[in-house]
C-alpha atoms as a PDB file:
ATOM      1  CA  UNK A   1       0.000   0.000   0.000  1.00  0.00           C
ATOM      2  CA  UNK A   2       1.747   3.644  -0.803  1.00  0.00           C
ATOM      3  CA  UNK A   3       0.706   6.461   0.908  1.00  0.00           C
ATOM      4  CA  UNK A   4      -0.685   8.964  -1.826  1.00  0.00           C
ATOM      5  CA  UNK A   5       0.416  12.233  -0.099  1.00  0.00           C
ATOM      6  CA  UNK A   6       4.201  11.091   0.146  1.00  0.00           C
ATOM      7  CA  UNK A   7       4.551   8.118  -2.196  1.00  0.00           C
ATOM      8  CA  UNK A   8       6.199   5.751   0.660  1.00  0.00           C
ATOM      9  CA  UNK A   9       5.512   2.248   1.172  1.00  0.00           C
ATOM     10  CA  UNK A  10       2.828   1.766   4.292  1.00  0.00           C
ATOM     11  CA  UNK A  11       1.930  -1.767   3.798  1.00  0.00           C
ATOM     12  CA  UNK A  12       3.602  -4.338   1.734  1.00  0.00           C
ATOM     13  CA  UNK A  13       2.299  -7.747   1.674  1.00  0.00           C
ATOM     14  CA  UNK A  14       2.974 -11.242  -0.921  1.00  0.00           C
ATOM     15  CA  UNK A  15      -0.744 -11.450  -0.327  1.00  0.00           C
ATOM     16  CA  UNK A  16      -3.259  -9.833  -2.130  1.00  0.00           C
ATOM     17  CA  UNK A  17      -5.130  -7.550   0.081  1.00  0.00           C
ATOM     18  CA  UNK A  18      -8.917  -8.292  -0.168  1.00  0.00           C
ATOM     19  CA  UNK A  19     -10.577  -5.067   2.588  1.00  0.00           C
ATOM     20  CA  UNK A  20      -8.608  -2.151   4.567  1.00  0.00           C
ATOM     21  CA  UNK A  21     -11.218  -1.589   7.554  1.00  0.00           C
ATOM     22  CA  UNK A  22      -9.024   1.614   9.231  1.00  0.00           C
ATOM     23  CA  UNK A  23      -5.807  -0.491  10.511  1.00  0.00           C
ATOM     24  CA  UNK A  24      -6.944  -3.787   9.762  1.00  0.00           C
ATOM     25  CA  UNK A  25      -6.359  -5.535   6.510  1.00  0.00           C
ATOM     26  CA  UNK A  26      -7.613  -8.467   5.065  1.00  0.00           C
ATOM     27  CA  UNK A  27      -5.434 -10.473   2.715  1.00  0.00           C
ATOM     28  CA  UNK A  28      -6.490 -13.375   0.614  1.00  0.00           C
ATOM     29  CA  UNK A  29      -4.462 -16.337   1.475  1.00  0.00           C
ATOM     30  CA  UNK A  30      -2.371 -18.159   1.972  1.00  0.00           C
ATOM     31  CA  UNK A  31      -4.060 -20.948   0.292  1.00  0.00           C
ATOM     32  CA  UNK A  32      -7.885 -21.187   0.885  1.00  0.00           C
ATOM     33  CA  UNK A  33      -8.274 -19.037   4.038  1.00  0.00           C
ATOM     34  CA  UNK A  34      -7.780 -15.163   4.978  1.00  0.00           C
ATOM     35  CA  UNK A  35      -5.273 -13.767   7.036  1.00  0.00           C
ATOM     36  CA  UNK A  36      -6.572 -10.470   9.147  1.00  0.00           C
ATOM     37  CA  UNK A  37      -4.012  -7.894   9.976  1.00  0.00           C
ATOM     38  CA  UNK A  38      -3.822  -5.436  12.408  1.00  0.00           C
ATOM     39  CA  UNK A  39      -1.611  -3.102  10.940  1.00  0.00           C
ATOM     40  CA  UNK A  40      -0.988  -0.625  14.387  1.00  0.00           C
ATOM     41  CA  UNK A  41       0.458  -3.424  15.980  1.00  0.00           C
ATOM     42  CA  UNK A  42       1.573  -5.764  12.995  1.00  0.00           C
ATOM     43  CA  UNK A  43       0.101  -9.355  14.485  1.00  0.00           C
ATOM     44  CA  UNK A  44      -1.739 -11.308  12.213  1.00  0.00           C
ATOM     45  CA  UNK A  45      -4.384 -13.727  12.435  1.00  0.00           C
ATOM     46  CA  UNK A  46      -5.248 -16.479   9.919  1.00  0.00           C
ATOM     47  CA  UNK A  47      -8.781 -17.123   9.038  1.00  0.00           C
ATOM     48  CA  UNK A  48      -9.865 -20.466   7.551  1.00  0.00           C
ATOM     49  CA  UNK A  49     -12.369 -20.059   4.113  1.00  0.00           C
ATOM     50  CA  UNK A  50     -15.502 -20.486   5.855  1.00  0.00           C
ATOM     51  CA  UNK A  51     -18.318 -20.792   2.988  1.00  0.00           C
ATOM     52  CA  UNK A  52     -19.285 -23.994   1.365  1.00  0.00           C
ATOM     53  CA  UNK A  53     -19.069 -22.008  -2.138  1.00  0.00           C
ATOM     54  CA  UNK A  54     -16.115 -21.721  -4.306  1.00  0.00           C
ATOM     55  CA  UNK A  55     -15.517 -18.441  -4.941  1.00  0.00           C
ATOM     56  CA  UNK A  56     -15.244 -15.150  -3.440  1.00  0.00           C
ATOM     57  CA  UNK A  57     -17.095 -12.242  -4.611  1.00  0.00           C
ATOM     58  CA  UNK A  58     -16.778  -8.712  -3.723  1.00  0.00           C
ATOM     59  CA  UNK A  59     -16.681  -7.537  -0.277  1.00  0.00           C
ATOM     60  CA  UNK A  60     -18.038  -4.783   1.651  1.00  0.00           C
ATOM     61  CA  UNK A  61     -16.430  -2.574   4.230  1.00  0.00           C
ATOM     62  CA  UNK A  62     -18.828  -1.253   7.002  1.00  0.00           C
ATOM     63  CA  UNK A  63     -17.727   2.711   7.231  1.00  0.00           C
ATOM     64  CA  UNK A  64     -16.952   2.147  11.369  1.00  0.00           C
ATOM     65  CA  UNK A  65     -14.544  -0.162  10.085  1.00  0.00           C
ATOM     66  CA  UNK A  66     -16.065  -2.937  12.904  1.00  0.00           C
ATOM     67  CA  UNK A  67     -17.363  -5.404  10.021  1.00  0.00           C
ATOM     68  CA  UNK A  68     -16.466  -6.432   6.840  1.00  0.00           C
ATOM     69  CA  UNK A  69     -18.620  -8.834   4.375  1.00  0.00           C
ATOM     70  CA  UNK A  70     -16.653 -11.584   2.695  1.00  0.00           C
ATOM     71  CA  UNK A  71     -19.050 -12.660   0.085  1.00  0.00           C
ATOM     72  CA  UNK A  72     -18.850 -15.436  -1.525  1.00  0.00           C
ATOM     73  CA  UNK A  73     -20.614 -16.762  -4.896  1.00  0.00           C
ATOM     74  CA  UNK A  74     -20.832 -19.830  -7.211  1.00  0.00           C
ATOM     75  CA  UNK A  75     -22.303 -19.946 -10.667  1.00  0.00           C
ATOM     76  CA  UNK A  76     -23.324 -23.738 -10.740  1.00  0.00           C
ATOM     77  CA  UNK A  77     -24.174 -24.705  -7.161  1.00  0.00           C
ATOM     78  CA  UNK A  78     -25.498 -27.850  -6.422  1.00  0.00           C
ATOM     79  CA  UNK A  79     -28.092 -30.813  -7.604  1.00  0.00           C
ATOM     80  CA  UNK A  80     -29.566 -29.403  -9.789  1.00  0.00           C
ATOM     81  CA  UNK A  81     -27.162 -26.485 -10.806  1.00  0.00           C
ATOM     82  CA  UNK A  82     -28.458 -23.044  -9.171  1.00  0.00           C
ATOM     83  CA  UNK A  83     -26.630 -19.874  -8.615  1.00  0.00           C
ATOM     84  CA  UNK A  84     -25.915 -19.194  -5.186  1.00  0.00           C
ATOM     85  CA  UNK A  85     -24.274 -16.356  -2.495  1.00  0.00           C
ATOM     86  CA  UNK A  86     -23.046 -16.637   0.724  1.00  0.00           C
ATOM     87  CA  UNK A  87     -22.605 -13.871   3.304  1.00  0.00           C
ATOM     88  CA  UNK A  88     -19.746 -13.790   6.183  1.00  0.00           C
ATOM     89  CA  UNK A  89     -19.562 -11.067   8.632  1.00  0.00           C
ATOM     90  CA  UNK A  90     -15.944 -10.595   9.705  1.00  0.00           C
ATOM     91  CA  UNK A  91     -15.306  -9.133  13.258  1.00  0.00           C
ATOM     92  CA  UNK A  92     -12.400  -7.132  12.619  1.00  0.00           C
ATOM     93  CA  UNK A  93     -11.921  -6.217  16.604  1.00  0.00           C
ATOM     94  CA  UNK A  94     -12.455  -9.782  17.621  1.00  0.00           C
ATOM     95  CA  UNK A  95     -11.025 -11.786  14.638  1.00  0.00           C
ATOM     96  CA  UNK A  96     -14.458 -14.364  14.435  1.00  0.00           C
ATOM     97  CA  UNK A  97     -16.468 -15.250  10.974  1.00  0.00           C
ATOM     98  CA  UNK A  98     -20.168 -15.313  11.441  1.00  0.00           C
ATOM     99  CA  UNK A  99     -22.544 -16.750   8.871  1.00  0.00           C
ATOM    100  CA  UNK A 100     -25.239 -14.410   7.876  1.00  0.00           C
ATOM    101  CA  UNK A 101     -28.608 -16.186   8.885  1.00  0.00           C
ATOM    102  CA  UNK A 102     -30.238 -17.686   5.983  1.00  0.00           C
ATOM    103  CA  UNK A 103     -27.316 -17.883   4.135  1.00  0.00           C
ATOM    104  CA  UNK A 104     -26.435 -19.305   1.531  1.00  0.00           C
ATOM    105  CA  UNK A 105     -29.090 -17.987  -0.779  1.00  0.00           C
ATOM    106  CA  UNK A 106     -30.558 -19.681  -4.317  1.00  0.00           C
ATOM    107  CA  UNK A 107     -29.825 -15.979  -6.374  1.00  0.00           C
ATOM    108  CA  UNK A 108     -29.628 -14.540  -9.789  1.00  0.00           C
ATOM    109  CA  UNK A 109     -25.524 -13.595  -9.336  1.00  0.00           C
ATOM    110  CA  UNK A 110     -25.759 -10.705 -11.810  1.00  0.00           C
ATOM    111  CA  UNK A 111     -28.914  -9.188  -9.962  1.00  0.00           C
ATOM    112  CA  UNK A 112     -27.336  -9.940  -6.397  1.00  0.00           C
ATOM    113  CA  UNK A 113     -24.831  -7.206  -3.820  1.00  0.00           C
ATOM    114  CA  UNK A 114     -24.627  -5.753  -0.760  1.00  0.00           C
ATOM    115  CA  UNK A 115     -23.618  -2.761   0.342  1.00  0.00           C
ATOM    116  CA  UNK A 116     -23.244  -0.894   3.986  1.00  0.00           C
ATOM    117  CA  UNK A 117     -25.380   2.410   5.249  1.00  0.00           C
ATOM    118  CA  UNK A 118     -23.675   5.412   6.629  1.00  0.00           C
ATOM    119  CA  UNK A 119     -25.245   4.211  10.001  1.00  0.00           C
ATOM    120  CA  UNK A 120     -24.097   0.650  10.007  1.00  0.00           C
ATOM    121  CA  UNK A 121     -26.747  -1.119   8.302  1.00  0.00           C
ATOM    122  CA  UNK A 122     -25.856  -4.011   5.770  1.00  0.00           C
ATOM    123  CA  UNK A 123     -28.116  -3.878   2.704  1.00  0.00           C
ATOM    124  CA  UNK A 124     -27.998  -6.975   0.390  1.00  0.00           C
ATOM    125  CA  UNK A 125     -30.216  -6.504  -2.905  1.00  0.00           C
ATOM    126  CA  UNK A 126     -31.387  -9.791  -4.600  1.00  0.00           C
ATOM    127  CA  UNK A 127     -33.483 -11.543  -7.001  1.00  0.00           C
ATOM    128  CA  UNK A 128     -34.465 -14.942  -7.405  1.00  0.00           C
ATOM    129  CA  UNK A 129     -36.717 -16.759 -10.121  1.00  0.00           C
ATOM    130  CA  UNK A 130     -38.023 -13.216 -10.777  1.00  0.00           C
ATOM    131  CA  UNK A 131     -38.439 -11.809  -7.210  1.00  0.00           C
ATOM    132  CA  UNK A 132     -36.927  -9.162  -5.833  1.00  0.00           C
ATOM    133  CA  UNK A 133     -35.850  -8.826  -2.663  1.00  0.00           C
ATOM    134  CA  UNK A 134     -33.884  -6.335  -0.124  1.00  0.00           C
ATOM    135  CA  UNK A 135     -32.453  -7.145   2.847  1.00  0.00           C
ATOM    136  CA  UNK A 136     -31.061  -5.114   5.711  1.00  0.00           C
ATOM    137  CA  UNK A 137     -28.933  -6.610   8.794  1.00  0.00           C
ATOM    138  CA  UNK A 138     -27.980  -4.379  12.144  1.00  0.00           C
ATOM    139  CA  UNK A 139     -25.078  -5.697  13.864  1.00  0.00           C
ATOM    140  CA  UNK A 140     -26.681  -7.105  17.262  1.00  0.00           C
ATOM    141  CA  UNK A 141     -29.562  -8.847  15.286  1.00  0.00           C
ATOM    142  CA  UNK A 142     -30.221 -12.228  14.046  1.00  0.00           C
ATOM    143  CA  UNK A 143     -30.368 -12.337  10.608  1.00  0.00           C
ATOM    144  CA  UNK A 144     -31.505 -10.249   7.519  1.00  0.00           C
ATOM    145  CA  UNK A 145     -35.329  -8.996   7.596  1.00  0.00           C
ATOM    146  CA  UNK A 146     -36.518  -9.389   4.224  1.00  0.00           C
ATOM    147  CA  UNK A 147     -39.262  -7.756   1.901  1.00  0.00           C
ATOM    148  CA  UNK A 148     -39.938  -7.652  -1.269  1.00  0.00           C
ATOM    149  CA  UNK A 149     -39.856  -4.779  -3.562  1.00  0.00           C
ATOM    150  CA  UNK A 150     -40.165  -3.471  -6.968  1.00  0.00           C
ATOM    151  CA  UNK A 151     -37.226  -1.994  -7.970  1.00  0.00           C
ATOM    152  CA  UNK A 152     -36.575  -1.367 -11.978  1.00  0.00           C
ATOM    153  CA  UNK A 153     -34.627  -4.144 -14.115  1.00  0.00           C
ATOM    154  CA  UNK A 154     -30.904  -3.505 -14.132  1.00  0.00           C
ATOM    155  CA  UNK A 155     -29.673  -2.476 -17.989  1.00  0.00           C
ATOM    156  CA  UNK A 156     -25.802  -2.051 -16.693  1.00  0.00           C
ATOM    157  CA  UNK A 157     -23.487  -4.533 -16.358  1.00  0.00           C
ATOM    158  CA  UNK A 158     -22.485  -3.537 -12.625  1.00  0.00           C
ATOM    159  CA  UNK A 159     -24.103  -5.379  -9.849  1.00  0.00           C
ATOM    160  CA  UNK A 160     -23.743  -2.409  -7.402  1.00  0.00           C
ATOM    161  CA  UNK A 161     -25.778   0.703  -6.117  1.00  0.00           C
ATOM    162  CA  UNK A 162     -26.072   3.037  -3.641  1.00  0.00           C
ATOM    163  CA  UNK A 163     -27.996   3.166  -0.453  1.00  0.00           C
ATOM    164  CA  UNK A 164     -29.631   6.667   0.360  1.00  0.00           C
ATOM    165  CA  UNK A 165     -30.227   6.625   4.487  1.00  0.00           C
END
């Protein structure tokens, strides 16, 4: 990581890093698992893969810097073949992976993110066999409360958008 102000090295890792959560960094690896670093005080912790999917999508940072979502996704999940995500909520104080309840989820991929609020809310936007859901998660609660909405078809190729809270 280079410091844009001065150009000098702050971070330098073999691993690729995956999240920066204010002094804590999340690498991917070595191997199939994560290794969280706590950059103030240089100790590292490694994290095994947790999800029963394949591969990891994108994650999402909460703006505290407390959580981060590893997400996780696979294209051709199961008997027979569905698309499916898979939510992880990193602790980044206490170094723990909880599963998001309800997880993993039967999705369309393309038509499936999640994003954080301003005031620590986790969003996660999804449809399935032409339902569309949202989904919001406080840290301290169980699991996601659902509804469903009507939100306009995505034309774009991004999966992303923006929360207004």
């Amino acid at each position: 990581m280079i410091n844009p102000r001065t150009g000098a090295t702050v971070f330098k890792s073999r691993l690729g890093i995956l999240a920066i959560a204010g002094k804590r960094i999340v690498l991917r690896g070595p191997g199939r698992q994560f290794t969280l670093v706590n950059a103030a005080t240089d100790s590292e912790r490694r994290l095994p893969w947790p999800s029963v999917l394949g591969w990891l999508d994108r994650p999402a940072v909460d703006p505290r810097g407390r959580y981060i979502a590893l997400t996780f996704a696979d294209p051709a999940w199961g008997v027979p073949a569905r698309q499916a995500f898979d939510v992880w909520l990193l602790d980044t104080r206490k170094g723990t992976l909880k599963q998001l309840q309800g997880m993993p989820a039967l999705v369309d991929l393309k038509r499936t993110s999640v994003v954080w609020t301003h005031d620590g809310r986790l969003v996660l936007l999804a449809q399935a066999d032409g339902r569309k859901v949202v989904g919001v998660w406080r840290p301290g609660t169980g699991g996601l409360a659902l509804k469903t909405v009507d939100f306009p078809d995505r034309t774009a190729g991004s999966d992303s958008f923006a929360p207004i809270s």
